[in-house]
Structures are given as structure tokens and as C-alpha cells.
Protein backbone atom coordinates (compact mmCIF):
# COMPACT_ATOMS: atom_id res chain seq x y z
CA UNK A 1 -17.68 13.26 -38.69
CA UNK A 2 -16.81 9.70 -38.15
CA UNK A 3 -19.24 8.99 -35.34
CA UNK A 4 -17.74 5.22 -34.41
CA UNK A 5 -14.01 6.23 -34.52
CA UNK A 6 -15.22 9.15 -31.94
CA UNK A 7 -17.07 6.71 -29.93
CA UNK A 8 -13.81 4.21 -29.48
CA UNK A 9 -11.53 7.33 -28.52
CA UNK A 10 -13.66 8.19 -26.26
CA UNK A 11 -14.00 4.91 -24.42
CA UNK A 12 -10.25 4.65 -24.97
CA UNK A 13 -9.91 8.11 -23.29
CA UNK A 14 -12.42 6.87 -20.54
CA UNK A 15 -10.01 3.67 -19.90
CA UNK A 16 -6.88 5.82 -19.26
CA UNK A 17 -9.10 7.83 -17.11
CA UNK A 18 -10.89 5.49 -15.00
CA UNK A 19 -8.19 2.46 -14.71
CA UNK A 20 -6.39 4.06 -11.77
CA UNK A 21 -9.31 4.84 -10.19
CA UNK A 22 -10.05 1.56 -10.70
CA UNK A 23 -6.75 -0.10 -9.05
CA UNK A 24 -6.98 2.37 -6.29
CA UNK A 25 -10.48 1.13 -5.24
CA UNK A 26 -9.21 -2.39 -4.42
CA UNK A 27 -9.96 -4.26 -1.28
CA UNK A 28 -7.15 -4.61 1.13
CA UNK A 29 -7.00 -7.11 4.18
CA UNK A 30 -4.99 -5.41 7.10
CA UNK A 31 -3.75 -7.49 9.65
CA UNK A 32 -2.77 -5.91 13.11
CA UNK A 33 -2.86 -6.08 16.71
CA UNK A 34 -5.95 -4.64 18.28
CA UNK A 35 -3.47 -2.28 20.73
CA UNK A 36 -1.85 -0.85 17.68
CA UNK A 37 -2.76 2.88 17.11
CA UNK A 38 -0.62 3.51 13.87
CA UNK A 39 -2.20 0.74 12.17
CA UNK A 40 -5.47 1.84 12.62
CA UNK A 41 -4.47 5.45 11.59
CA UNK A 42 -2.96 3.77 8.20
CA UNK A 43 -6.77 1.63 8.12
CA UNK A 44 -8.09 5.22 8.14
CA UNK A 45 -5.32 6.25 5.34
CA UNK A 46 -6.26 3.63 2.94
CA UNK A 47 -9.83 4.28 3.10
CA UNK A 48 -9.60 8.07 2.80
CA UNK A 49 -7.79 6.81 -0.68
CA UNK A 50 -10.80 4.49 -1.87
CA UNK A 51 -10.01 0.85 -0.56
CA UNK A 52 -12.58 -0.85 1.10
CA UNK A 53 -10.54 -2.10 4.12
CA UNK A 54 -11.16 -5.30 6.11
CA UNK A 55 -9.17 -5.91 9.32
CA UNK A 56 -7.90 -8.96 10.82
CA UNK A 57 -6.82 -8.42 14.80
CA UNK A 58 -4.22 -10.67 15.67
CA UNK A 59 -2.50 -10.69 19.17
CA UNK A 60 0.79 -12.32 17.09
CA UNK A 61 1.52 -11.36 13.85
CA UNK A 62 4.29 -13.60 13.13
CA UNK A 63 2.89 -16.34 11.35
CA UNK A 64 1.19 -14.29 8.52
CA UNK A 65 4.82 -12.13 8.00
CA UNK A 66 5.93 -15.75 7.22
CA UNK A 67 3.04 -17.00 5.71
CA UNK A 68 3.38 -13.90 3.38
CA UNK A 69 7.06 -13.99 3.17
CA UNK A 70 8.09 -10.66 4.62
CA UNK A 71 11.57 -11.18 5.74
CA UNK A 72 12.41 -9.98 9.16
CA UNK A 73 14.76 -6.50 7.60
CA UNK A 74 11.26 -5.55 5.78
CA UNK A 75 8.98 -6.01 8.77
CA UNK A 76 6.90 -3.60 10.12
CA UNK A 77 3.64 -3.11 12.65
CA UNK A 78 1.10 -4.76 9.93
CA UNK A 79 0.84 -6.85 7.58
CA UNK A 80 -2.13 -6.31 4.55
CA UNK A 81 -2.95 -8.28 1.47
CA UNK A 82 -4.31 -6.61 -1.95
CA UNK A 83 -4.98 -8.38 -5.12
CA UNK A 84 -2.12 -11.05 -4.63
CA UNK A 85 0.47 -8.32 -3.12
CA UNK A 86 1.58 -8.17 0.23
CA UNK A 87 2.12 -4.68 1.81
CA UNK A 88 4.15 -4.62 4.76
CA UNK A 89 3.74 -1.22 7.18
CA UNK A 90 2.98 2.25 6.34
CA UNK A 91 3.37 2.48 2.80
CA UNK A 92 1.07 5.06 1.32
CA UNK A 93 -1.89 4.70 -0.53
CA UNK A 94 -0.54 6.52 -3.33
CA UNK A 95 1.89 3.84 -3.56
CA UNK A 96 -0.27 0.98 -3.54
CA UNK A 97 -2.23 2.45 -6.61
CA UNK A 98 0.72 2.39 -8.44
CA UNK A 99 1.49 -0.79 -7.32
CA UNK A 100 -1.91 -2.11 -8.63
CA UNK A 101 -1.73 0.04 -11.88
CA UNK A 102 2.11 -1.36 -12.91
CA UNK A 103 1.53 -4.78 -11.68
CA UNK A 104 5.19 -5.32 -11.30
CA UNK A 105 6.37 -9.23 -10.86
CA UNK A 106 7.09 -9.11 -7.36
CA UNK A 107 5.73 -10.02 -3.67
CA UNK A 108 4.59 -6.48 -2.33
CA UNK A 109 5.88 -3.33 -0.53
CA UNK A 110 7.14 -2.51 2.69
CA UNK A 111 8.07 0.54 4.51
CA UNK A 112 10.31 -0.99 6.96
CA UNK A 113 10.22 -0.59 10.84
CA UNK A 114 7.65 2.86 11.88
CA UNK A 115 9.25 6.26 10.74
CA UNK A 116 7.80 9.36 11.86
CA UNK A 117 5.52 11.02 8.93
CA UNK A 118 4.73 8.16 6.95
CA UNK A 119 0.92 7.56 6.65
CA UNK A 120 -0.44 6.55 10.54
CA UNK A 121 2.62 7.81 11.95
CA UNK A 122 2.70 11.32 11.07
CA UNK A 123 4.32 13.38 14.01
CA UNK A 124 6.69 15.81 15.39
CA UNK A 125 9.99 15.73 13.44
CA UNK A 126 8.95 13.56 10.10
CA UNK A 127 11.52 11.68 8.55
CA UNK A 128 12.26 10.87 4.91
CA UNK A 129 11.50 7.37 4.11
CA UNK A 130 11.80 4.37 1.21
CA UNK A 131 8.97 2.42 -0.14
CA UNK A 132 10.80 -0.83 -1.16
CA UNK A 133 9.37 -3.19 -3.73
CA UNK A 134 10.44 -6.60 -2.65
CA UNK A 135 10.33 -10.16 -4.32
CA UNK A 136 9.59 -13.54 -2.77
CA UNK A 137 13.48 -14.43 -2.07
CA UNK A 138 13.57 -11.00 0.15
CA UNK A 139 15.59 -9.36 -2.12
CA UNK A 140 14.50 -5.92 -2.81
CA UNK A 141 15.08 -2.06 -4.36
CA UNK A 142 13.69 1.03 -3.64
CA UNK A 143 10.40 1.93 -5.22
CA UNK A 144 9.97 5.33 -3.97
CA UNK A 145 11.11 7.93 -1.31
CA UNK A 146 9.02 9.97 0.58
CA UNK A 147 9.45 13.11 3.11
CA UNK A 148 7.30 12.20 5.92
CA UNK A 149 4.64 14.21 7.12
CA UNK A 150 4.03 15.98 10.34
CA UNK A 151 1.21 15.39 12.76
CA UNK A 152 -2.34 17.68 11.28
């Protein structure tokens, strides 16, 4: 038995393996208004998924949308920043690994405006909802679509 050539599939293996983990353990900078509930419930989200989560309370957050170049039709409760992407609302975490893991050329994700059952805003009556990828001239397409969840 070729020892070596078992030794680099299994670090290969352990890549495939431990990569995702990897891009799903990023740190994420949320920025939100101290009063907001939902944001704090999506905080919780991301952490429950492996980010280490730092929060910036802001009483206005309309200089980092711009600063970050969320146009006003992808805008949502919060703002957050991970590894050069912006992500704009409740997009889930499951989401924002893939993000990480594709590394698409592109600004970020946003779940526009607050719909019922995405992550932090699970309740009565969830709706089905798009994750949209978006680039830095506010164009953008649908990245994935999600039934929303009700309240636990």
C-alpha cells in the first residue's frame, strides 16, 4: 500500500470536509438599532450557525446602507459585513456559507424588507421568500428561495 498517495487523499478528503465548516465560521459585523428585536433574533441565528458575531448599535442606519451600497429596493432592518460581503436583512445562515464557500463576484445578499419566517422573524403565517445576490450597481438575481418558518 502506497502510504503517501493515502496520506494526500486523505488530507484532500479532509479539505472538502472541513472548507465549509471553515467559511461558515467567519466573523460577521451586524449593524442595527438597539430597539430592533428581529435583528437581534437573526444575531442569535448566525451564531447558532458558527459565526462569531460582533454588533454595531446605531440609532440611524442610513449611512452604512450607503456606505455599503445597498440600494434602497434591497434594504432591510440591518446591515452586516463578512469577509468583504455585505448582507442586507434576514438572510439565513445557510446562505451566507454558501456565499463564503462560492465566493461569487458580487457585493452581498439581501432579503429585502422583513417577511414573516425568515431567520429573526419567524411567526404566525410564514411567507416564502428570495435571497437575492446583488452587485455594486444594484442590479441583482435571485440566489435562493425559501419557505419561511413559523414561530418555535
Amino acid at each position: 500500500m502506497n502510504f503517501k498517495a493515502l496520506g494526500a487523499a486523505l488530507a484532500a478528503l479532509a479539505m472538502l470536509v472541513l472548507l465549509p465548516a471553515v467559511a461558515a465560521a467567519a466573523e460577521v459585523t451586524v449593524y442595527k438599532s438597539p430597539y430592533c428585536g428581529c435583528c437581534g433574533a437573526w444575531v442569535t441565528h448566525m451564531k447558532d450557525h458558527g459565526h462569531d458575531v460582533k454588533t454595531v448599535e446605531m440609532e440611524d442606519l442610513t449611512a452604512i446602507k450607503k456606505m455599503t451600497g445597498v440600494a434602497e429596493p434591497l434594504q432591510s432592518c440591518h446591515t452586516a459585513v463578512v469577509d468583504g460581503y455585505v448582507i442586507e436583512g434576514h438572510v439565513p445562515a445557510s446562505d451566507v456559507a454558501r456565499l463564503l464557500q462560492e465566493k461569487p463576484t458580487a457585493r452581498g445578499l439581501s432579503v429585502p424588507g422583513m417577511p414573516v419566517g425568515s431567520p429573526g422573524m419567524e411567526g404566525p403565517d410564514p411567507q416564502a421568500y428570495e435571497v437575492l445576490l446583488f452587485q455594486a450597481d444594484g442590479t441583482s438575481a435571485v440566489y435562493a428561495r425559501h419557505q419561511g418558518k413559523p414561530a418555535p
